[in-house]
Protein backbone atom coordinates (compact mmCIF):
# COMPACT_ATOMS: atom_id res chain seq x y z
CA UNK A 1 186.46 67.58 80.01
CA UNK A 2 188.04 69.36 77.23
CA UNK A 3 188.13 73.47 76.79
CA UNK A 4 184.38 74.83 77.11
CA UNK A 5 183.87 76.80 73.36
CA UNK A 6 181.79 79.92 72.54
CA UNK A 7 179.42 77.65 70.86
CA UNK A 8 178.47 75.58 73.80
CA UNK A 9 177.44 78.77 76.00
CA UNK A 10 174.20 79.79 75.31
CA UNK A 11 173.64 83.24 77.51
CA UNK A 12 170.10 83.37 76.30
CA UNK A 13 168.92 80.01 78.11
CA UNK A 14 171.93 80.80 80.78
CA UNK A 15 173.56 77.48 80.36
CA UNK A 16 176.37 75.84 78.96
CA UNK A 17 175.88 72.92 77.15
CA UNK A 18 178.60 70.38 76.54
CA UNK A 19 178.09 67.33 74.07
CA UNK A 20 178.65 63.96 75.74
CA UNK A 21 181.06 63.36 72.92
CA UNK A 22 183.42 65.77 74.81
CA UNK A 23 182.64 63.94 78.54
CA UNK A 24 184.74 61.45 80.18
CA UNK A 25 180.94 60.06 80.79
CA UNK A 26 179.50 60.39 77.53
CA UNK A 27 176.54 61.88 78.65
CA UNK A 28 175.53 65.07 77.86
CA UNK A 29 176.36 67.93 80.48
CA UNK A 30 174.22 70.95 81.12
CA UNK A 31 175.04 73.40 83.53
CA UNK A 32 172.62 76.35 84.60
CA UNK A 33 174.50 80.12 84.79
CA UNK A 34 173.60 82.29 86.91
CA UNK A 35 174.00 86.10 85.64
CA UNK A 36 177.17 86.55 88.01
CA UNK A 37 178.82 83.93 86.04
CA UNK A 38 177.50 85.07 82.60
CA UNK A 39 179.23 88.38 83.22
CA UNK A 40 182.24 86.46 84.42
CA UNK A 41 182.48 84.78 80.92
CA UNK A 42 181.55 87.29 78.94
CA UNK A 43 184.34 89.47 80.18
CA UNK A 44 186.69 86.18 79.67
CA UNK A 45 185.80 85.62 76.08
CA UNK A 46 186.62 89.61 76.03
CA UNK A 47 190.16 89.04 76.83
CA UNK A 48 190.21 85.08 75.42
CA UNK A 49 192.98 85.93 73.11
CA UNK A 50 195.80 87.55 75.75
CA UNK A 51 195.10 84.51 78.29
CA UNK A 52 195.09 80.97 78.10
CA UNK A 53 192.74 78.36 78.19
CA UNK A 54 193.73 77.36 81.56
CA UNK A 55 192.81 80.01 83.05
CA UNK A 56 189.24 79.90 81.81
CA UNK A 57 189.25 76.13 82.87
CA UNK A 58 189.80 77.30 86.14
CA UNK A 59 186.62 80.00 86.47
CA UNK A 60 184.74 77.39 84.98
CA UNK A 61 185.38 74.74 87.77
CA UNK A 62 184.70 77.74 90.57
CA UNK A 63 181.69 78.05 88.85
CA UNK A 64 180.75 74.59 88.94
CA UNK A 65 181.67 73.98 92.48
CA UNK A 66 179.80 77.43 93.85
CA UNK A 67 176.86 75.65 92.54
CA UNK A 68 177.13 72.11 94.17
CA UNK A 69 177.49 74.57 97.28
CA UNK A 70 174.47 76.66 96.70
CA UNK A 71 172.76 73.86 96.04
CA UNK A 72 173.82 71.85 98.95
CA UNK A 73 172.75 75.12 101.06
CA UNK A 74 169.42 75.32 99.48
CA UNK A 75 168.97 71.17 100.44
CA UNK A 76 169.69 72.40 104.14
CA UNK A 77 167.16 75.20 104.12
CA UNK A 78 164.14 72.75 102.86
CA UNK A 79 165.33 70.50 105.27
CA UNK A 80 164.22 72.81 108.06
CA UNK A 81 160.73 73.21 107.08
């Protein structure tokens, strides 16, 4: 996946939202923010031009894999009812 722009983060609707043009896939790639992470970014875009893209790559796959686990989590707990 290339770098994640300002335009494809849309705080409002608390998602980013990546054109399958851009995915390995080629299908489009939504993911939901919680407001943790939207403060995360925000401060990132804040200092965007004294560190480098890599860096934000990197928050951005934390993100993505603190979700899988919450989700996984929230799988087990439905499980038990």
């Amino acid at each position: 996946m290339e770098f994640t722009n300002i335009l494809e983060m849309n705080f409002e609707k608390k998602v980013i939202d990546i054109s399958g043009k851009k995915m390995k896939t080629k299908k489009d790639f939504i993911l939901s923010l919680a407001k943790q992470a939207i403060e995360i970014l925000k401060k990132k875009l804040e200092y965007q031009n004294r560190h480098t893209t890599h860096e934000f790559r990197i928050i951005f796959s934390t993100i993505a894999h603190e979700k899988k686990e919450l989700m996984q989590w929230w799988a087990d707990c439905l499980d038990t009812l």
